[in-house]
C-alpha atoms as a PDB file:
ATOM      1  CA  UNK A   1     -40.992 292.477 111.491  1.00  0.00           C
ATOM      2  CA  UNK A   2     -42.332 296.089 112.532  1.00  0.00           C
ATOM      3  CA  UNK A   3     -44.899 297.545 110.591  1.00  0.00           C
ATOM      4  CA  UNK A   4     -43.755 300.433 108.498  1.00  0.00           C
ATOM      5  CA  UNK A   5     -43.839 304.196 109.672  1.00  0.00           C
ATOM      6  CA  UNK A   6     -46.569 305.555 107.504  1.00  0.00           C
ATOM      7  CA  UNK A   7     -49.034 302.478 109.046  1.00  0.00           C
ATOM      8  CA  UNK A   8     -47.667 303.413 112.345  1.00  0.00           C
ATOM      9  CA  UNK A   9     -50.342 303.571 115.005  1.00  0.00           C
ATOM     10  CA  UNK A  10     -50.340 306.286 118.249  1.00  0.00           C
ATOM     11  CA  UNK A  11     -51.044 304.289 121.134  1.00  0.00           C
ATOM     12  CA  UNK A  12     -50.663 305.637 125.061  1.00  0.00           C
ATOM     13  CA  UNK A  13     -49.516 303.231 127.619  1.00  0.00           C
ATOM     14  CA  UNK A  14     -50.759 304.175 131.281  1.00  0.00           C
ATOM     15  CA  UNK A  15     -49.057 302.153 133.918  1.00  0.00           C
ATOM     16  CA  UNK A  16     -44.744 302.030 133.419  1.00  0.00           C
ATOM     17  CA  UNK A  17     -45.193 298.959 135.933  1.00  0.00           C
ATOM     18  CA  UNK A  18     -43.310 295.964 134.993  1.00  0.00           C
ATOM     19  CA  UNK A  19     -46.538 294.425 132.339  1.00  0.00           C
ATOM     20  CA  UNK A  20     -47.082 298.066 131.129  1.00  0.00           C
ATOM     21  CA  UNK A  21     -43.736 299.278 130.454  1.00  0.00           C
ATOM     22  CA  UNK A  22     -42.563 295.551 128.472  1.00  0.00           C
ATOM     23  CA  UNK A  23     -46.100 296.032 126.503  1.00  0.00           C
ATOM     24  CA  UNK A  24     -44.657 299.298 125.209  1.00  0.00           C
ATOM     25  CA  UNK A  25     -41.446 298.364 124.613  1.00  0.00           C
ATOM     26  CA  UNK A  26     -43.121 295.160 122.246  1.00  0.00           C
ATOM     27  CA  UNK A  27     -45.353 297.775 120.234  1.00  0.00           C
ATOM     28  CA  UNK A  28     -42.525 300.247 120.063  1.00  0.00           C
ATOM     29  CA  UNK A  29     -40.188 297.205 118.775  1.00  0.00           C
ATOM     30  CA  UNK A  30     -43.060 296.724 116.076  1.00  0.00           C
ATOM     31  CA  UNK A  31     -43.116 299.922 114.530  1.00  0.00           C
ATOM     32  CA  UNK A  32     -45.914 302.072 116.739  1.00  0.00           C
ATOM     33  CA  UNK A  33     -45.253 305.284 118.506  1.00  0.00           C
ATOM     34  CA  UNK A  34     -45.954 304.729 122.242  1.00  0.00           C
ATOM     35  CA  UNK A  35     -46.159 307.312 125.009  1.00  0.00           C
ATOM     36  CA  UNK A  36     -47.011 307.219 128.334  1.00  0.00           C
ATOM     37  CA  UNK A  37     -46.647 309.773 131.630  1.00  0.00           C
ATOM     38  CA  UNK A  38     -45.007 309.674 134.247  1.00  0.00           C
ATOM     39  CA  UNK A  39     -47.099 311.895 136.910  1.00  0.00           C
ATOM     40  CA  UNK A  40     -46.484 310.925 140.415  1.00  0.00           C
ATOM     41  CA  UNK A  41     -44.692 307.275 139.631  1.00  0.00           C
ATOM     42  CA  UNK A  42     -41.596 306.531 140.867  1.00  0.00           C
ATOM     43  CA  UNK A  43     -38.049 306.494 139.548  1.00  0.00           C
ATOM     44  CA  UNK A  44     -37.720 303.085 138.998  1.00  0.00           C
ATOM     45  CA  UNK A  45     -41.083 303.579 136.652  1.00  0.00           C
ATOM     46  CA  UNK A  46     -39.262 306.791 134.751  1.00  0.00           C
ATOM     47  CA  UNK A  47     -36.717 303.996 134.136  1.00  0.00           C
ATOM     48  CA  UNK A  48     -38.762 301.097 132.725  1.00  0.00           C
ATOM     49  CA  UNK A  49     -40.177 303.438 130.293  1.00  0.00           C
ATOM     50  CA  UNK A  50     -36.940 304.938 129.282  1.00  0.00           C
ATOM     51  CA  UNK A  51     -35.461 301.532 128.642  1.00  0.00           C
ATOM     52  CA  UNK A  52     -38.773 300.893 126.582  1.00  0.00           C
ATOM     53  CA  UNK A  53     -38.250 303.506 124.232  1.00  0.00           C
ATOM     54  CA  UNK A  54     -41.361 304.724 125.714  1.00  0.00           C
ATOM     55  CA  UNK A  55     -41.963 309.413 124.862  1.00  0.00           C
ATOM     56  CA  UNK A  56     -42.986 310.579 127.906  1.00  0.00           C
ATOM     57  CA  UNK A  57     -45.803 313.023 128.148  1.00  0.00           C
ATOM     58  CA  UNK A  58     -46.880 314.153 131.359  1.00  0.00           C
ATOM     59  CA  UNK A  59     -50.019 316.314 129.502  1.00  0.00           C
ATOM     60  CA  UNK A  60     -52.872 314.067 129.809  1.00  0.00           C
ATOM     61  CA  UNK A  61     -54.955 316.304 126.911  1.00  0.00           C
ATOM     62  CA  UNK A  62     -51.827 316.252 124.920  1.00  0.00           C
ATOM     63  CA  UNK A  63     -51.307 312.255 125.350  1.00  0.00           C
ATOM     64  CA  UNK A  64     -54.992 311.863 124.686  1.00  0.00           C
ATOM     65  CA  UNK A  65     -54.767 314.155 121.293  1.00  0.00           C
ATOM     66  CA  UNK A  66     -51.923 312.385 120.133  1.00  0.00           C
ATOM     67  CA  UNK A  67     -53.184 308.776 120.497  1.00  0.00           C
ATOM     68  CA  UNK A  68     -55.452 306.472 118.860  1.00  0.00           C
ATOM     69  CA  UNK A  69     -55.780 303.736 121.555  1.00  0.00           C
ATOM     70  CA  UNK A  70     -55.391 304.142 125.685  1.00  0.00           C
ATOM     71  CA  UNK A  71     -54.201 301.090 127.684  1.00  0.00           C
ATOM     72  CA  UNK A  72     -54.760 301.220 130.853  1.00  0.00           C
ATOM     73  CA  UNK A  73     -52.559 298.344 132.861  1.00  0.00           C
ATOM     74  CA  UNK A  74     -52.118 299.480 136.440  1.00  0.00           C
ATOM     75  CA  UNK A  75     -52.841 298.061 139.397  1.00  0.00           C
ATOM     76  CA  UNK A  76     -56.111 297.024 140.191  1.00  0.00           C
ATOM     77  CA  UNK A  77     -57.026 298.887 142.912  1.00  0.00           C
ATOM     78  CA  UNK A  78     -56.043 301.956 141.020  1.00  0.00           C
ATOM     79  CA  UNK A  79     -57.804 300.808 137.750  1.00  0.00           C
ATOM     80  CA  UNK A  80     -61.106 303.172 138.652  1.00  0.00           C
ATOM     81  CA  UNK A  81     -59.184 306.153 139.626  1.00  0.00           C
ATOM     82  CA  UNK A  82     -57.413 306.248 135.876  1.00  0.00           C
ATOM     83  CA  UNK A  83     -60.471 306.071 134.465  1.00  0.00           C
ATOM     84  CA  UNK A  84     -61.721 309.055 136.692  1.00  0.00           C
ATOM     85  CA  UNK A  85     -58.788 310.940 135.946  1.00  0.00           C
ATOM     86  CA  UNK A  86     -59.013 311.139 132.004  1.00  0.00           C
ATOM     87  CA  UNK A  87     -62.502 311.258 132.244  1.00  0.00           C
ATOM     88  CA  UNK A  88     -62.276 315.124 131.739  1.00  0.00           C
ATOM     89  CA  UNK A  89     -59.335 315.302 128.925  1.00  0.00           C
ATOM     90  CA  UNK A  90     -61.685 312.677 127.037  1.00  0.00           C
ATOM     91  CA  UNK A  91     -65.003 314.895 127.485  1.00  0.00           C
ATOM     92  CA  UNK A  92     -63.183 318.194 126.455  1.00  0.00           C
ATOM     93  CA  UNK A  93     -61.118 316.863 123.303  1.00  0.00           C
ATOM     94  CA  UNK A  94     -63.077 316.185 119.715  1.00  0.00           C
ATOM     95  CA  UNK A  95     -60.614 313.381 119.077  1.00  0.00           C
ATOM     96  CA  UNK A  96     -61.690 310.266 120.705  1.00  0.00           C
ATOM     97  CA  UNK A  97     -59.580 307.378 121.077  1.00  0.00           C
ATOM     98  CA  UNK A  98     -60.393 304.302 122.217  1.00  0.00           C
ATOM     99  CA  UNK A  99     -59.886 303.217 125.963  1.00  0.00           C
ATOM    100  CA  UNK A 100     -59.024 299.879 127.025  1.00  0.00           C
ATOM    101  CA  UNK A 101     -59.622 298.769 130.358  1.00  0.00           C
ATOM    102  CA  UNK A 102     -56.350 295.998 130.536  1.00  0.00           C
ATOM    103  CA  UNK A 103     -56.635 295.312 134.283  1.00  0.00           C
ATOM    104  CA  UNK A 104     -57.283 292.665 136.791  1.00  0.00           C
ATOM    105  CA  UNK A 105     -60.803 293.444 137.427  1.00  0.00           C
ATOM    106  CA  UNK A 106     -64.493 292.096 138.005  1.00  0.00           C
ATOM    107  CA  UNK A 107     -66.554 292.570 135.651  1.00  0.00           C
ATOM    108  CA  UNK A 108     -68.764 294.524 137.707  1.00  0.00           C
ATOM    109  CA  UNK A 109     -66.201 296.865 138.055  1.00  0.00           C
ATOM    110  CA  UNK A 110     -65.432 297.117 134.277  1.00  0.00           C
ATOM    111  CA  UNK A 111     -68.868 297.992 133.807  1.00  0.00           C
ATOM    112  CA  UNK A 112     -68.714 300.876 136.428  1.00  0.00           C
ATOM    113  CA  UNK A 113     -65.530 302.137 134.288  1.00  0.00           C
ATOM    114  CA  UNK A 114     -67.400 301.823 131.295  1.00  0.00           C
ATOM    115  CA  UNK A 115     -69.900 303.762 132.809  1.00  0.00           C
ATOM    116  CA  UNK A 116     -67.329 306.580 134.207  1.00  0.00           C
ATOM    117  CA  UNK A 117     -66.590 306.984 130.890  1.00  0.00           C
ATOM    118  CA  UNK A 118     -69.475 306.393 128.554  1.00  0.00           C
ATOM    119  CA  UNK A 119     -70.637 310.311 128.381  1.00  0.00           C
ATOM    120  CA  UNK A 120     -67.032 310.872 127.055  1.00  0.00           C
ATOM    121  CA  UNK A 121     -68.399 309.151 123.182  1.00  0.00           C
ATOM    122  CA  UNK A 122     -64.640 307.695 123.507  1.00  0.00           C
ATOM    123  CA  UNK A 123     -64.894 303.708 122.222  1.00  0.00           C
ATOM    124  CA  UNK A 124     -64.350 301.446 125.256  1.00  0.00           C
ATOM    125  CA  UNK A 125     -63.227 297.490 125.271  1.00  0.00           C
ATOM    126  CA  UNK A 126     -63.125 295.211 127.940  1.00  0.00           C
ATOM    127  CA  UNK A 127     -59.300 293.540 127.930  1.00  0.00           C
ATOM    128  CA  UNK A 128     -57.718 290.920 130.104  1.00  0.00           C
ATOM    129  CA  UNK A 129     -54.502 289.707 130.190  1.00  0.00           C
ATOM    130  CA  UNK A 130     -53.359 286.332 130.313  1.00  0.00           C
ATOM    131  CA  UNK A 131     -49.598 285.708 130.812  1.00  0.00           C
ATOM    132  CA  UNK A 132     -46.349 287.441 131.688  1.00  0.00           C
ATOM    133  CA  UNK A 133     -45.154 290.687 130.252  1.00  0.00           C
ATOM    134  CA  UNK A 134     -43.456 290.221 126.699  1.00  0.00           C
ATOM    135  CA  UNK A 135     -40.158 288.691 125.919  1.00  0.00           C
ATOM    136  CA  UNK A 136     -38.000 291.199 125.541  1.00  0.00           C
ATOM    137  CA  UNK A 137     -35.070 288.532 123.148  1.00  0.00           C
ATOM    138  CA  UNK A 138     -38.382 286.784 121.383  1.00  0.00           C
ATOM    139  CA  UNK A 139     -41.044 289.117 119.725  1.00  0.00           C
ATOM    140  CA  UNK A 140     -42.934 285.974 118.889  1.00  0.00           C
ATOM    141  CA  UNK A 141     -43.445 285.331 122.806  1.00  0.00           C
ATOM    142  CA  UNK A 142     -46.079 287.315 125.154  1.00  0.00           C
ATOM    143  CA  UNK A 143     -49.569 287.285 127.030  1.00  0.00           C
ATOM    144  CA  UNK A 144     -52.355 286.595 125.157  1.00  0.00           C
ATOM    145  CA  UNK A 145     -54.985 289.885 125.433  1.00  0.00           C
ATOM    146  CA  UNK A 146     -58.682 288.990 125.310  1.00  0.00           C
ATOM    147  CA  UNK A 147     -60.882 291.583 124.055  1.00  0.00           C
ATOM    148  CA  UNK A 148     -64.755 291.936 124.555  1.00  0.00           C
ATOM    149  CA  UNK A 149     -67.573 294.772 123.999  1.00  0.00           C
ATOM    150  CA  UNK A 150     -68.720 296.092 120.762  1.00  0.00           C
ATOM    151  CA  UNK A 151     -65.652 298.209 119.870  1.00  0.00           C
ATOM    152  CA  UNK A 152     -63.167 295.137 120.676  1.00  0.00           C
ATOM    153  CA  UNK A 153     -61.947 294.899 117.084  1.00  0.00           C
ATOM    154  CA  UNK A 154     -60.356 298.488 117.294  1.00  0.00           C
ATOM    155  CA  UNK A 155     -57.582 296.279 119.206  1.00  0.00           C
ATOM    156  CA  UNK A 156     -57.308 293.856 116.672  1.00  0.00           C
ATOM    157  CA  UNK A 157     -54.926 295.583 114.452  1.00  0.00           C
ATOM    158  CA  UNK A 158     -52.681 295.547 117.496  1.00  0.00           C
ATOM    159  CA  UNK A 159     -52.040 291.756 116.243  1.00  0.00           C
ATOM    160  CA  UNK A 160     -49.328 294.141 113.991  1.00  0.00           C
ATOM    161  CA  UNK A 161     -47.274 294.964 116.502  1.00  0.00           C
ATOM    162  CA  UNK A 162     -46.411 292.154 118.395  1.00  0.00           C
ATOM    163  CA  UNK A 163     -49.267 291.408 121.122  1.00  0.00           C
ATOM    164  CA  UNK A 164     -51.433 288.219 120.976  1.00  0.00           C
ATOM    165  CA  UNK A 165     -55.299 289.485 120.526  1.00  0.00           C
ATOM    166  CA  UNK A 166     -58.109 286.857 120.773  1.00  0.00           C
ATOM    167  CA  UNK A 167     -61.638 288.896 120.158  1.00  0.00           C
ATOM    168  CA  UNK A 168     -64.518 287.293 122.263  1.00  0.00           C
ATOM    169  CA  UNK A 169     -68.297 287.223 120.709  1.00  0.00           C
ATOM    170  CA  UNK A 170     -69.504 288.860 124.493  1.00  0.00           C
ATOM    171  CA  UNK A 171     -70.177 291.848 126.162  1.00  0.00           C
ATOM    172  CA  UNK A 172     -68.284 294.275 128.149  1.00  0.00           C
ATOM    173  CA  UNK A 173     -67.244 292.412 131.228  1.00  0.00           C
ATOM    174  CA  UNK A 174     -66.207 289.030 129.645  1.00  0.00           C
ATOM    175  CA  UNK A 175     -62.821 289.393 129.180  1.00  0.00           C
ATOM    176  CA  UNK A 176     -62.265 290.660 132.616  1.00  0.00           C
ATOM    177  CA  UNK A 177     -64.131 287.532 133.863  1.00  0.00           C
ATOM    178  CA  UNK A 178     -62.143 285.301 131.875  1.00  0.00           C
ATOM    179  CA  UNK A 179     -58.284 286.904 133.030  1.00  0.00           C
ATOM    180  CA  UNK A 180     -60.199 286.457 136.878  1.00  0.00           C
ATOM    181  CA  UNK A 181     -61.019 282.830 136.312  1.00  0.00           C
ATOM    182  CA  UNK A 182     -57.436 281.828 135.320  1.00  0.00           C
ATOM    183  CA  UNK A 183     -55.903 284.082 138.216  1.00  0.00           C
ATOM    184  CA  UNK A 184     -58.459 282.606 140.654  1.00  0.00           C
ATOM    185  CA  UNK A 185     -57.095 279.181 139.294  1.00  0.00           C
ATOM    186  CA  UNK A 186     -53.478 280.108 138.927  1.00  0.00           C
ATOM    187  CA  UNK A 187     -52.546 282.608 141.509  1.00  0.00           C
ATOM    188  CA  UNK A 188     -55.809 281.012 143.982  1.00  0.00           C
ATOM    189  CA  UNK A 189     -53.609 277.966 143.968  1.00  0.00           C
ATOM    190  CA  UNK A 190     -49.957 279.501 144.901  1.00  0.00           C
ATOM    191  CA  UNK A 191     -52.077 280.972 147.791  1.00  0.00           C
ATOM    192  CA  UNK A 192     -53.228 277.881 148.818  1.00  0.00           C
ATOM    193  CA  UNK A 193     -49.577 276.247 148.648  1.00  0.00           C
ATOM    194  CA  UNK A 194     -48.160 278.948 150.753  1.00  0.00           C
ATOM    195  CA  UNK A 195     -51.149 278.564 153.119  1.00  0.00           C
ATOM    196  CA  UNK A 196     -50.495 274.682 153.766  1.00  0.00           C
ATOM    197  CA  UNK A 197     -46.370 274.581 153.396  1.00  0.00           C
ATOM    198  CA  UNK A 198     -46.648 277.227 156.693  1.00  0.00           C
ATOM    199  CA  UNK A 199     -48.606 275.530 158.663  1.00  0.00           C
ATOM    200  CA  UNK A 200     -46.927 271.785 157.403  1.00  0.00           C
ATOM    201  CA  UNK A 201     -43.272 273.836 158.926  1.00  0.00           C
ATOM    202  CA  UNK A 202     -45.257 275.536 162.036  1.00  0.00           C
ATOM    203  CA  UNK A 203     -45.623 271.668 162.908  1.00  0.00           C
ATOM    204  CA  UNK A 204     -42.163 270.805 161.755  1.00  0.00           C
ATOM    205  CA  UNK A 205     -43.773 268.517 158.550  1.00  0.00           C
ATOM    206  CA  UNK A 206     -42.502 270.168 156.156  1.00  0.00           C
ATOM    207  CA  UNK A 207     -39.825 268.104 155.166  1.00  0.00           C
ATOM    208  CA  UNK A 208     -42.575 264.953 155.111  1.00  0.00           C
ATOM    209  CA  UNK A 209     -44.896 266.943 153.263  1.00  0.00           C
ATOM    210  CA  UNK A 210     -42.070 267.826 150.322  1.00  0.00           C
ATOM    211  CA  UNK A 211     -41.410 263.911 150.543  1.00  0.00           C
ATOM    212  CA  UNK A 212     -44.893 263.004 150.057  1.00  0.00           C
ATOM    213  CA  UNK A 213     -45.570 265.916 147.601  1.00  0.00           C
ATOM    214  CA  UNK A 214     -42.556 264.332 145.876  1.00  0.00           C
ATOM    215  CA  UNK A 215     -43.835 260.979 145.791  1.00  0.00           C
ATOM    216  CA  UNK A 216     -47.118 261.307 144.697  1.00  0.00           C
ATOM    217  CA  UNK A 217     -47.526 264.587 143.433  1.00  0.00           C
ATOM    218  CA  UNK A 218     -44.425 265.436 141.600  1.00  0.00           C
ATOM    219  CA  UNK A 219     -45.949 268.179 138.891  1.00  0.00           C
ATOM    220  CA  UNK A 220     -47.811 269.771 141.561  1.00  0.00           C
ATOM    221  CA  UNK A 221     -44.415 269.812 143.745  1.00  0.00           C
ATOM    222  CA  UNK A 222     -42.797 270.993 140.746  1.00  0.00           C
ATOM    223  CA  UNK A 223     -45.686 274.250 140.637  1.00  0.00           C
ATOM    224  CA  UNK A 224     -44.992 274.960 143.997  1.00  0.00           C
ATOM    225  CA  UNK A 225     -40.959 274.793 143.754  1.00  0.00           C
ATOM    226  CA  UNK A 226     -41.244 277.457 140.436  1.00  0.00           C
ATOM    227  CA  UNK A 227     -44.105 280.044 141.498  1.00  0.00           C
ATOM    228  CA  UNK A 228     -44.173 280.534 145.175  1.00  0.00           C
ATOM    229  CA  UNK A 229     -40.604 282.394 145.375  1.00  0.00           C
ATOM    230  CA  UNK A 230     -41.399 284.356 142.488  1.00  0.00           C
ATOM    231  CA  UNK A 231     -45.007 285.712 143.564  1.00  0.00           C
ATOM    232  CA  UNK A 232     -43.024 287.443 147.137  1.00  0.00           C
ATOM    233  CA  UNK A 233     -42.298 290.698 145.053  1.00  0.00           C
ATOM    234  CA  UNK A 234     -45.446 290.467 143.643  1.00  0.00           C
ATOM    235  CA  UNK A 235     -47.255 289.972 146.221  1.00  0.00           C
ATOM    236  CA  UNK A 236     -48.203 293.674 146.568  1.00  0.00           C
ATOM    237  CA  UNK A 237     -49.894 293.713 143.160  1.00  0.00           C
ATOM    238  CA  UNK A 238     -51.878 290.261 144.074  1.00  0.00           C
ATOM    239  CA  UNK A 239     -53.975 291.828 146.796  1.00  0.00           C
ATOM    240  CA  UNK A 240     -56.610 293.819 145.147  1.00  0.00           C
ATOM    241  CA  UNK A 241     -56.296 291.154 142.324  1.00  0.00           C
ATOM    242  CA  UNK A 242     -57.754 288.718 145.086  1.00  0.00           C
ATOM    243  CA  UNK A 243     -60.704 291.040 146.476  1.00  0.00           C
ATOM    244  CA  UNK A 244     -61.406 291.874 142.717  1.00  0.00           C
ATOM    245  CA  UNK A 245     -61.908 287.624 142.193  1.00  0.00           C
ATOM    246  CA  UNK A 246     -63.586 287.618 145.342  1.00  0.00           C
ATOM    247  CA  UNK A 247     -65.985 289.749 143.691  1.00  0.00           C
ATOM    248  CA  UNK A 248     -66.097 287.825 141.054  1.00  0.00           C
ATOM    249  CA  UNK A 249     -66.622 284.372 142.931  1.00  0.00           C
ATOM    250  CA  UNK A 250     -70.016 285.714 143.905  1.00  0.00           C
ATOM    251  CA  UNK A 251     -71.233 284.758 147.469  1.00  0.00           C
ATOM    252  CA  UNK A 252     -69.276 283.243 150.549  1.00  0.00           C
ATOM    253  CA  UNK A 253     -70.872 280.237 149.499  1.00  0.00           C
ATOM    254  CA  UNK A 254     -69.835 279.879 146.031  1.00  0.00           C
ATOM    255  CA  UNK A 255     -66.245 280.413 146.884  1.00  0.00           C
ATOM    256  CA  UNK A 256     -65.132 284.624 147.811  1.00  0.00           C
ATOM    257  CA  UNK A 257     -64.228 283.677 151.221  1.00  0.00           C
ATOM    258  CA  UNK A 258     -61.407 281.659 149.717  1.00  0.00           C
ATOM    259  CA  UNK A 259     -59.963 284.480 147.424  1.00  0.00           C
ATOM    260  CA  UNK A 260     -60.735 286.980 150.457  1.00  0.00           C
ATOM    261  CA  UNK A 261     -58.470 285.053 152.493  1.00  0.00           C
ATOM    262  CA  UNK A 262     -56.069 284.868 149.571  1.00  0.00           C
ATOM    263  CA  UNK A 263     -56.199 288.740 150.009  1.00  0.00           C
ATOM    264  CA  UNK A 264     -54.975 289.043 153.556  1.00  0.00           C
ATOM    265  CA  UNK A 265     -52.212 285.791 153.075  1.00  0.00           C
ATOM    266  CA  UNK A 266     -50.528 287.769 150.223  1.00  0.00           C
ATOM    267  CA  UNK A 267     -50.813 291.112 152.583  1.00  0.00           C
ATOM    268  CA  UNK A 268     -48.709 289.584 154.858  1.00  0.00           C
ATOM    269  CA  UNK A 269     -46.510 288.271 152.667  1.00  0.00           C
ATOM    270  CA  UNK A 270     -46.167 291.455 151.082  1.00  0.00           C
ATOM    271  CA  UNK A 271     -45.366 293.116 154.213  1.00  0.00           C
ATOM    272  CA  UNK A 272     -42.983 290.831 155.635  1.00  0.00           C
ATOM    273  CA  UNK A 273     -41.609 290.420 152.101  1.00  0.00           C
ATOM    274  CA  UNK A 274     -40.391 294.498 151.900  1.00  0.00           C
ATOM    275  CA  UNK A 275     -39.822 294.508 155.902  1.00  0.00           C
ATOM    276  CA  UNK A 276     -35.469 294.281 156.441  1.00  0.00           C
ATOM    277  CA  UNK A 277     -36.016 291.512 158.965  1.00  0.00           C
ATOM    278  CA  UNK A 278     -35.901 287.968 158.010  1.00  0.00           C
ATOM    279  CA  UNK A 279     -39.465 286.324 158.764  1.00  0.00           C
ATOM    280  CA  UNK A 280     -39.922 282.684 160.120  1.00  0.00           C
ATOM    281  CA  UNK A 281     -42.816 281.889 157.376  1.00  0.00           C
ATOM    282  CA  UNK A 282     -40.698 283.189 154.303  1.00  0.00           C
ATOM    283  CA  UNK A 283     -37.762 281.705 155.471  1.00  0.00           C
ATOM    284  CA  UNK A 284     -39.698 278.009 155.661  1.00  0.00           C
ATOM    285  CA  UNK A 285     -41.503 278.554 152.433  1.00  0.00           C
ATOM    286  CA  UNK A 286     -38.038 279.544 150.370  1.00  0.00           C
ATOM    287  CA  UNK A 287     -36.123 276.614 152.543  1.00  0.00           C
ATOM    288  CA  UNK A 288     -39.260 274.511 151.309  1.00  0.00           C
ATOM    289  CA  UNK A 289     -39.140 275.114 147.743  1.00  0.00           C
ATOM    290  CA  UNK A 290     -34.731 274.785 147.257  1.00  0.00           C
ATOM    291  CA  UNK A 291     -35.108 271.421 149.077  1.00  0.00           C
ATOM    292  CA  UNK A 292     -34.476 268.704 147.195  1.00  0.00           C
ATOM    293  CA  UNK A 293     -35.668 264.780 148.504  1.00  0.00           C
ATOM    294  CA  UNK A 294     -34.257 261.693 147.070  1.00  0.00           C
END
């Protein structure tokens, strides 16, 4: 049920990407105004936020005047140049919202945006997102956002318009470290079965491997068959991700090596993903996952 007008909060949505865009379009559903801008994004982004419902406001003092929270959810190599950007609208305006840093990013690097922005006085929280962008059918279904740093409740009432918020007893930093965890799990591990089914079909045992997979490892087959053709258009997205996690891992020793090498494997698939010619790797690992044994 959306909350009624006169309770109806102001929030700014930065990033029309495919997560940003369906967040607005869930607290827009619920009852809150939600802007965003569309400076220098594509027309394929000017569309996701029409079909959101999303005002556009390509004024970055006006969006800040007008809003009560900012969510940031771009990419994550671009996370620190937002941050840079309204760093100047924030300082000049009396009104201070509240920024929330919603990307895919190590902690350290949360704390340098907290940093970028701390002479601003604007509130700041820590966010990470765990999950695919809403439902757009099902308002009950969506990511769960975890929320850290001493202004982290200012998101809470955002449990009113449709998003899952879970408020973590920790500093700045933990929530990002949390969302990098489950990627490094999650996303760490569709690297590593893209890694192995390519070099299993660059020595023609791929078909075994899928048999043996099948066999004894059915649910992990099962992973594999679901999530690797999906992540090849967002593959793009998954490389700073990676080198962010890497960060996070710590030393080569304790594991960044892996994630770095996750990097450069969804690089290439990115590239040969968006390149007209058919590749021999993507071609094994999509022939890989519609084969069916037994």
């Amino acid at each position: 049920m959306a909350v009624s007008s006169d309770r109806a909060m102001n929030i700014a949505v930065i990033g029309a990407g495919e997560m940003g865009s369906a967040v607005g379009r869930r607290l827009h559903k619920m009852g809150a105004r939600v802007m965003t801008e569309l400076n220098g994004r594509s027309e394929q982004s000017a569309r996701r936020a029409k079909n959101a419902g999303l005002e556009i406001i390509d004024d970055d003092e006006l969006l800040i005047r007008q809003s009560n929270l900012i969510l940031s959810i771009v990419p994550p190599g671009v996370a620190c140049a937002v941050a840079d950007r309204f760093r100047g609208p924030l300082e000049k305006t009396a009104h201070k919202p509240t920024f929330v840093e919603c990307n895919a990013i190590a902690p350290v690097t949360v704390r340098h945006i907290e940093t970028i922005l701390k002479e601003t006085g604007c509130g700041f929280v820590d966010a990470g997102i765990i999950g695919g962008p809403p439902s757009i059918d099902d308002l009950t279904k969506g990511p769960r956002f975890y929320a850290s740093g001493c202004h982290a409740q200012k998101i809470s009432i955002l449990t009113q318009y449709g998003l899952d918020i879970s408020i973590l007893d920790a500093p700045i930093g933990a929530a990002s470290a949390l969302k990098l965890a489950y990627a490094g799990l999650t996303k760490g591990f569709t690297a590593l079965g893209a890694a192995m089914i390519g070099a299993a079909a660059r020595n023609n045992l791929d078909a075994a491997l899928r048999a043996e997979l099948a066999r004894s490892q059915p649910d992990m087959l099962m992973r594999l068959d679901r999530f690797i053709p999906a992540m090849f258009p967002k593959a793009y997205r998954w490389i700073a991700e990676m080198e962010q996690i890497a960060d996070f891992a710590g030393e080569e020793n304790q594991g960044s090596t892996i994630y770095k090498g996750a990097a450069r494997l969804y690089e290439r698939i990115a590239a040969e993903f968006e390149s007209e010619d058919s590749t021999e790797w993507l071609s094994a690992l999509t022939s890989f996952c519609k084969s069916r044994v037994g």
